[in-house]
C-alpha atoms as a PDB file:
ATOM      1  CA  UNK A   1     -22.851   5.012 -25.908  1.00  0.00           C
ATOM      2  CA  UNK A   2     -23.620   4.703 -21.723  1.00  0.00           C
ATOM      3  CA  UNK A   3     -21.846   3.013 -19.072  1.00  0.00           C
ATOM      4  CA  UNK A   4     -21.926   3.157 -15.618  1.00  0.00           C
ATOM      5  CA  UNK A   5     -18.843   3.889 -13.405  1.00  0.00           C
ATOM      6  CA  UNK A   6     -19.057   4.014  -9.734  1.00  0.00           C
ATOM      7  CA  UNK A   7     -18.614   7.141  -7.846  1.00  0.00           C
ATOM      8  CA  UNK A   8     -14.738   7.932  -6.933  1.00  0.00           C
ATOM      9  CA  UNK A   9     -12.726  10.840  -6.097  1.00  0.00           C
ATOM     10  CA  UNK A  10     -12.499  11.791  -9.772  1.00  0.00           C
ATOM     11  CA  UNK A  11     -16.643  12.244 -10.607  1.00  0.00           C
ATOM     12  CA  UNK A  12     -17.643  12.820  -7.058  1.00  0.00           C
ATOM     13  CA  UNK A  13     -18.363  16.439  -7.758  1.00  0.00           C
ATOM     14  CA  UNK A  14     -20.592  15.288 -10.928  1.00  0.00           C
ATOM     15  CA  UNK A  15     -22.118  13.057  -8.396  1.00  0.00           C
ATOM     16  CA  UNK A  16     -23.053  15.860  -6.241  1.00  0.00           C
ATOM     17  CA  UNK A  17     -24.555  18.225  -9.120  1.00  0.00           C
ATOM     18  CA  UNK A  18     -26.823  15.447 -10.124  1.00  0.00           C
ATOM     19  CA  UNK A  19     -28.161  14.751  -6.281  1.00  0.00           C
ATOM     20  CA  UNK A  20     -28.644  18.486  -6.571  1.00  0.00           C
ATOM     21  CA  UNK A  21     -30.206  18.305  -9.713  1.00  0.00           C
ATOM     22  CA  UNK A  22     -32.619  15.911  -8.514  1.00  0.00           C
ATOM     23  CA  UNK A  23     -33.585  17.940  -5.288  1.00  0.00           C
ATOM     24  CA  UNK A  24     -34.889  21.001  -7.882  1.00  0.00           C
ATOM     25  CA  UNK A  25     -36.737  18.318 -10.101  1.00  0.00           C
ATOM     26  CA  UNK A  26     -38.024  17.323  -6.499  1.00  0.00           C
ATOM     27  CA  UNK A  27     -38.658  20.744  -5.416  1.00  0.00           C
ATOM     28  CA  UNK A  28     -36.981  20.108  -2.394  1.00  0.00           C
ATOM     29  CA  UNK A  29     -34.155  21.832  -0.670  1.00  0.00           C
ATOM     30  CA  UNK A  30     -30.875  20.902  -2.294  1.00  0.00           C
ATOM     31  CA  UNK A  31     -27.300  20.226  -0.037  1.00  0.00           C
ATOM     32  CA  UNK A  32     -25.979  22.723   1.578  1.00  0.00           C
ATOM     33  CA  UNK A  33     -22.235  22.923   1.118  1.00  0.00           C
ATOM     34  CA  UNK A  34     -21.725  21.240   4.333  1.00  0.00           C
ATOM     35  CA  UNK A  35     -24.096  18.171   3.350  1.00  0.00           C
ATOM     36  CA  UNK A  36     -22.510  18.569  -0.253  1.00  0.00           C
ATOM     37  CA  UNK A  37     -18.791  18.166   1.331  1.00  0.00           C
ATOM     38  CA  UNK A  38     -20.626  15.033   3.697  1.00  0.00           C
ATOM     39  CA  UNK A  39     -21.698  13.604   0.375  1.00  0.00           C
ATOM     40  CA  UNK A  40     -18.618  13.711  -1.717  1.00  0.00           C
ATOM     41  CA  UNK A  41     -16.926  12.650   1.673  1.00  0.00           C
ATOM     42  CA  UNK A  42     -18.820   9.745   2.013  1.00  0.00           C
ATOM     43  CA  UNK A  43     -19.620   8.731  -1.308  1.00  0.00           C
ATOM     44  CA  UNK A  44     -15.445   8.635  -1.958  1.00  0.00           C
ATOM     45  CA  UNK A  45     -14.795   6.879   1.592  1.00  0.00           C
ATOM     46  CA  UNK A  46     -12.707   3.363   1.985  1.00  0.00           C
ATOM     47  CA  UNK A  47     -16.281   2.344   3.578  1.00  0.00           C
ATOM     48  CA  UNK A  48     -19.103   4.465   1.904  1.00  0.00           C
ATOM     49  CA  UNK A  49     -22.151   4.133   3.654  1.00  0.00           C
ATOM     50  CA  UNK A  50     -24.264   3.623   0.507  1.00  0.00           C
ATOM     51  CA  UNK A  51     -23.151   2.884  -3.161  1.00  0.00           C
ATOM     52  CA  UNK A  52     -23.213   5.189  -5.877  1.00  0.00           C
ATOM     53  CA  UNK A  53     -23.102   5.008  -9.786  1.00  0.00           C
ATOM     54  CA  UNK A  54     -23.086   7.380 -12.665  1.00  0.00           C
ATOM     55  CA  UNK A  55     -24.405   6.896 -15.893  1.00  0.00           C
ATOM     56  CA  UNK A  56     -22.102   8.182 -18.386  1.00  0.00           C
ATOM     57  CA  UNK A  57     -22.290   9.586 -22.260  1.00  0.00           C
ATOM     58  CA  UNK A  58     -18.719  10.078 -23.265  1.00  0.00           C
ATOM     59  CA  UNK A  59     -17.219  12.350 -20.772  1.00  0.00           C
ATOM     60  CA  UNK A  60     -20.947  13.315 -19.463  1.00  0.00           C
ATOM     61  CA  UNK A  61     -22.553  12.553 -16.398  1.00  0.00           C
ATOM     62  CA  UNK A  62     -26.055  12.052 -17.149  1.00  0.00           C
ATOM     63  CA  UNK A  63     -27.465  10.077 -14.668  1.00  0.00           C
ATOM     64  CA  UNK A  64     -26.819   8.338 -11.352  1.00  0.00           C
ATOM     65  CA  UNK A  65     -28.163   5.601  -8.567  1.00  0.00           C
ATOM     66  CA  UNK A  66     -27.503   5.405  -5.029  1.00  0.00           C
ATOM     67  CA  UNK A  67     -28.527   2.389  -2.514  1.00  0.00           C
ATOM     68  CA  UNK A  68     -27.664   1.185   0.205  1.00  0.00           C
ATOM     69  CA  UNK A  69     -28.462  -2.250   1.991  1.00  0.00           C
ATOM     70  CA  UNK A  70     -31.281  -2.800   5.057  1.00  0.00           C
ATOM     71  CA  UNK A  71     -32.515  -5.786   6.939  1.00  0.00           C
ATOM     72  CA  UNK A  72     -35.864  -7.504   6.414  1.00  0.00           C
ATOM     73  CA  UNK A  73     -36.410  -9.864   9.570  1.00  0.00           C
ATOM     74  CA  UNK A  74     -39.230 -11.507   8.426  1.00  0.00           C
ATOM     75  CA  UNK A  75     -37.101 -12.949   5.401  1.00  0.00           C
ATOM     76  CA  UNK A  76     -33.995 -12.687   7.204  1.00  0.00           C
ATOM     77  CA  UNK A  77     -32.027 -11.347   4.457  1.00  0.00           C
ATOM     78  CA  UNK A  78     -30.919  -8.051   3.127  1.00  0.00           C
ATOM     79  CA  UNK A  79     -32.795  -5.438   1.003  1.00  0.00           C
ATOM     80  CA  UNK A  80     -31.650  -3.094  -1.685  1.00  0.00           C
ATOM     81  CA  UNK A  81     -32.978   0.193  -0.818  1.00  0.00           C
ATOM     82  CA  UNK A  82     -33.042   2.127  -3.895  1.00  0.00           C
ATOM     83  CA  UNK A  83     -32.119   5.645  -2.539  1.00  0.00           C
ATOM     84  CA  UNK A  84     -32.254   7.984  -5.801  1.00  0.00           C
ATOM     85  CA  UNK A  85     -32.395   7.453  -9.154  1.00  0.00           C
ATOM     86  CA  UNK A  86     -32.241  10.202 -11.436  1.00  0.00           C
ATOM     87  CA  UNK A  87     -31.455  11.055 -15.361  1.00  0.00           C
ATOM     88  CA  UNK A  88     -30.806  14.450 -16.495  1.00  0.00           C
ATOM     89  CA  UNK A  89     -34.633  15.585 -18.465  1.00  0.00           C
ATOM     90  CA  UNK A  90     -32.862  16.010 -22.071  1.00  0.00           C
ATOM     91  CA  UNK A  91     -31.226  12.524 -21.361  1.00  0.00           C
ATOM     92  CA  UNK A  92     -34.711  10.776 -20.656  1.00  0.00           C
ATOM     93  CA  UNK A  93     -35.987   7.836 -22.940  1.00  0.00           C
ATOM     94  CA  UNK A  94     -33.153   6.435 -23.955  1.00  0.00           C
ATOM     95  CA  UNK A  95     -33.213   3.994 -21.596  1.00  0.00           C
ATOM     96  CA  UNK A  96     -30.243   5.052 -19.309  1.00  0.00           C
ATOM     97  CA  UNK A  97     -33.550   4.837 -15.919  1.00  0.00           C
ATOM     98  CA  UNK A  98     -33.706   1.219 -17.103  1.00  0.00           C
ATOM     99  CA  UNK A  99     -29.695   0.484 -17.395  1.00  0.00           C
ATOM    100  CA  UNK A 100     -29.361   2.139 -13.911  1.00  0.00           C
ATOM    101  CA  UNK A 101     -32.734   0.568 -12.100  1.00  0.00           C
ATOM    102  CA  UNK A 102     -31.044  -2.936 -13.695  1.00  0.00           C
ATOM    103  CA  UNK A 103     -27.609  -2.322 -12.515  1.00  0.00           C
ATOM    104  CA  UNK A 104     -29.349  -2.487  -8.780  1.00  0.00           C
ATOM    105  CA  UNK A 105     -31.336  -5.414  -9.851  1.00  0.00           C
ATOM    106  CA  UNK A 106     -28.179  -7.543 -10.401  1.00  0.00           C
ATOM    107  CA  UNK A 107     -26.912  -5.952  -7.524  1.00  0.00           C
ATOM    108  CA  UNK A 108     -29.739  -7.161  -5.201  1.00  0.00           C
ATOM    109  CA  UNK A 109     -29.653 -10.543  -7.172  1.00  0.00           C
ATOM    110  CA  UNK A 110     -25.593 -10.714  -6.349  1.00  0.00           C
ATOM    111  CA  UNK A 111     -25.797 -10.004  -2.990  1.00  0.00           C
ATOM    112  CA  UNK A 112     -28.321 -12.433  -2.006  1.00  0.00           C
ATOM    113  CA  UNK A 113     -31.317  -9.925  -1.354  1.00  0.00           C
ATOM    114  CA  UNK A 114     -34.373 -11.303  -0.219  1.00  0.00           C
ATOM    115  CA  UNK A 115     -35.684  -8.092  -1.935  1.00  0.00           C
ATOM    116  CA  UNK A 116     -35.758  -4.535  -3.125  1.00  0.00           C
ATOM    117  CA  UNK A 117     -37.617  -1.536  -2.183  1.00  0.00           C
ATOM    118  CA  UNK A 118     -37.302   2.566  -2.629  1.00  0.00           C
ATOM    119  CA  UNK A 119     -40.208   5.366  -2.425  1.00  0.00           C
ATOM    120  CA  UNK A 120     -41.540   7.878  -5.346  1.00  0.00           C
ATOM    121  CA  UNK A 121     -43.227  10.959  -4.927  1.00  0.00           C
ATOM    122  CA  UNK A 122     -46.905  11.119  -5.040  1.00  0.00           C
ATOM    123  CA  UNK A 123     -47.075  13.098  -7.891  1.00  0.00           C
ATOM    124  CA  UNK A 124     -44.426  11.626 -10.011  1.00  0.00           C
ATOM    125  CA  UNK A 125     -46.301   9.818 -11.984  1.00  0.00           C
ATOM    126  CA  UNK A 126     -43.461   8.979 -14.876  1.00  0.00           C
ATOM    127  CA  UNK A 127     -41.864   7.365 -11.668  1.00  0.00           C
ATOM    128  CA  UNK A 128     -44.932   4.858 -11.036  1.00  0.00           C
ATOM    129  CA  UNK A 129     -45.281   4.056 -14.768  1.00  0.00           C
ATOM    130  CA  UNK A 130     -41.562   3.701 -15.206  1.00  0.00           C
ATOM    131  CA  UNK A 131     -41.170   1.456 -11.789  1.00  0.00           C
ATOM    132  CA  UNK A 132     -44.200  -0.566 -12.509  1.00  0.00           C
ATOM    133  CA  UNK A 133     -43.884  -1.126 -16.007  1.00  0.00           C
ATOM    134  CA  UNK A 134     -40.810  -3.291 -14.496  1.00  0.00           C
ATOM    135  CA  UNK A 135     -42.998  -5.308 -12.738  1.00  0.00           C
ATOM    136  CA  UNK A 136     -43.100  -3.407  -9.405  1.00  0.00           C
ATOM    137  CA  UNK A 137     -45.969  -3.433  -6.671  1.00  0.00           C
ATOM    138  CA  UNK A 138     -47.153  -0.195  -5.153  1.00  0.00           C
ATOM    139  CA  UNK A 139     -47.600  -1.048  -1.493  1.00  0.00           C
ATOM    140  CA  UNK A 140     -50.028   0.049   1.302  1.00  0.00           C
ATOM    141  CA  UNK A 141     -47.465   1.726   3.593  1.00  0.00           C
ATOM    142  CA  UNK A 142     -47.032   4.716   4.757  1.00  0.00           C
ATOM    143  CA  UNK A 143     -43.463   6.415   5.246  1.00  0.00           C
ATOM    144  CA  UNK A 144     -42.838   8.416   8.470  1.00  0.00           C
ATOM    145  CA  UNK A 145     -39.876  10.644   9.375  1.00  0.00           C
ATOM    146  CA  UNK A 146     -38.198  12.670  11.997  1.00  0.00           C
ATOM    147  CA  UNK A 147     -36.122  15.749  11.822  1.00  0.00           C
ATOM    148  CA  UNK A 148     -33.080  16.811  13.494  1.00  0.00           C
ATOM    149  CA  UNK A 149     -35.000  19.301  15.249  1.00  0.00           C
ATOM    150  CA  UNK A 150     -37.981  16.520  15.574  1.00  0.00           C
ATOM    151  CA  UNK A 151     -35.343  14.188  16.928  1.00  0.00           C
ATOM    152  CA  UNK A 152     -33.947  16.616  19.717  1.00  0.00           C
ATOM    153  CA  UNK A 153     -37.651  16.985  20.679  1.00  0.00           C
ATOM    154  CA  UNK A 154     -38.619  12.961  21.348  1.00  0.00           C
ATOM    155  CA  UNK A 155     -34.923  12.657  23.370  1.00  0.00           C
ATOM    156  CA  UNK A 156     -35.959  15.573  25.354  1.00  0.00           C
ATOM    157  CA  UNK A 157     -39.057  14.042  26.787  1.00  0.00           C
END
């Protein structure tokens, strides 16, 4: 049977080899162990800057969901921003996506959120079936970013 727990002191390392998990599944660059130690740091803190879940089979973490909350001015309310969700690949359609990707749906209904939003890769098409097939609209936007490096650049000019 699954249940969700949030993220604590005690699973915060489980926590952390899922993110990392999903990073390879991304093929992107995992944490470092100084963003790893960030992570656990801030995931366990008295006022964690984004909320964190695991989904859990017995003792097993097998998949988690972070958010955190923005700002929409134009509805003047707040938005769930659906950071990662992820489920270990042997763990996959049983519907522990769905129990997580609800859990943040009652979370944005709780809080008052005027909606909710997150991205998916291009080419994860699972994602887009998964996401739409709960009723979600794939929108005309493009997402832009800076770098640290990117960042030092624009202040320097």
């Amino acid at each position: 049977m699954m249940y969700i727990v949030p993220v604590d002191a005690g699973n915060a390392e489980r926590y952390a080899g899922l993110v990392e998990a999903l990073a390879n599944f991304e093929r992107l660059e995992p944490p470092n162990q100084e963003a790893r130690a960030r992570l656990i740091r801030d995931a366990t803190s008295d006022e964690p800057p984004f909320r964190a879940f695991l989904a859990m089979i017995d003792d097993e973490a097998v998949g988690y969901v972070t958010y955190f909350f923005t700002y929409s001015t134009f509805l003047a309310r707040r938005t769930l921003f659906l950071e990662d969700i992820f489920v270990l690949e042997q763990h996959r359609g049983k519907g522990i996506g769905t129990s997580l990707f609800r859990h943040c749906v009652d979370e944005a209904r709780k809080e008052g959120c005027g909606r909710m939003e997150w991205t998916a890769l291009d080419w994860n098409e699972p994602a887009h079936r998964f996401y739409e097939g709960h009723g979600a609209r794939r929108l005309d936007w493009y997402m832009f970013r800076l770098s640290p490096r990117d960042l030092d650049a624009v202040s320097e000019r």
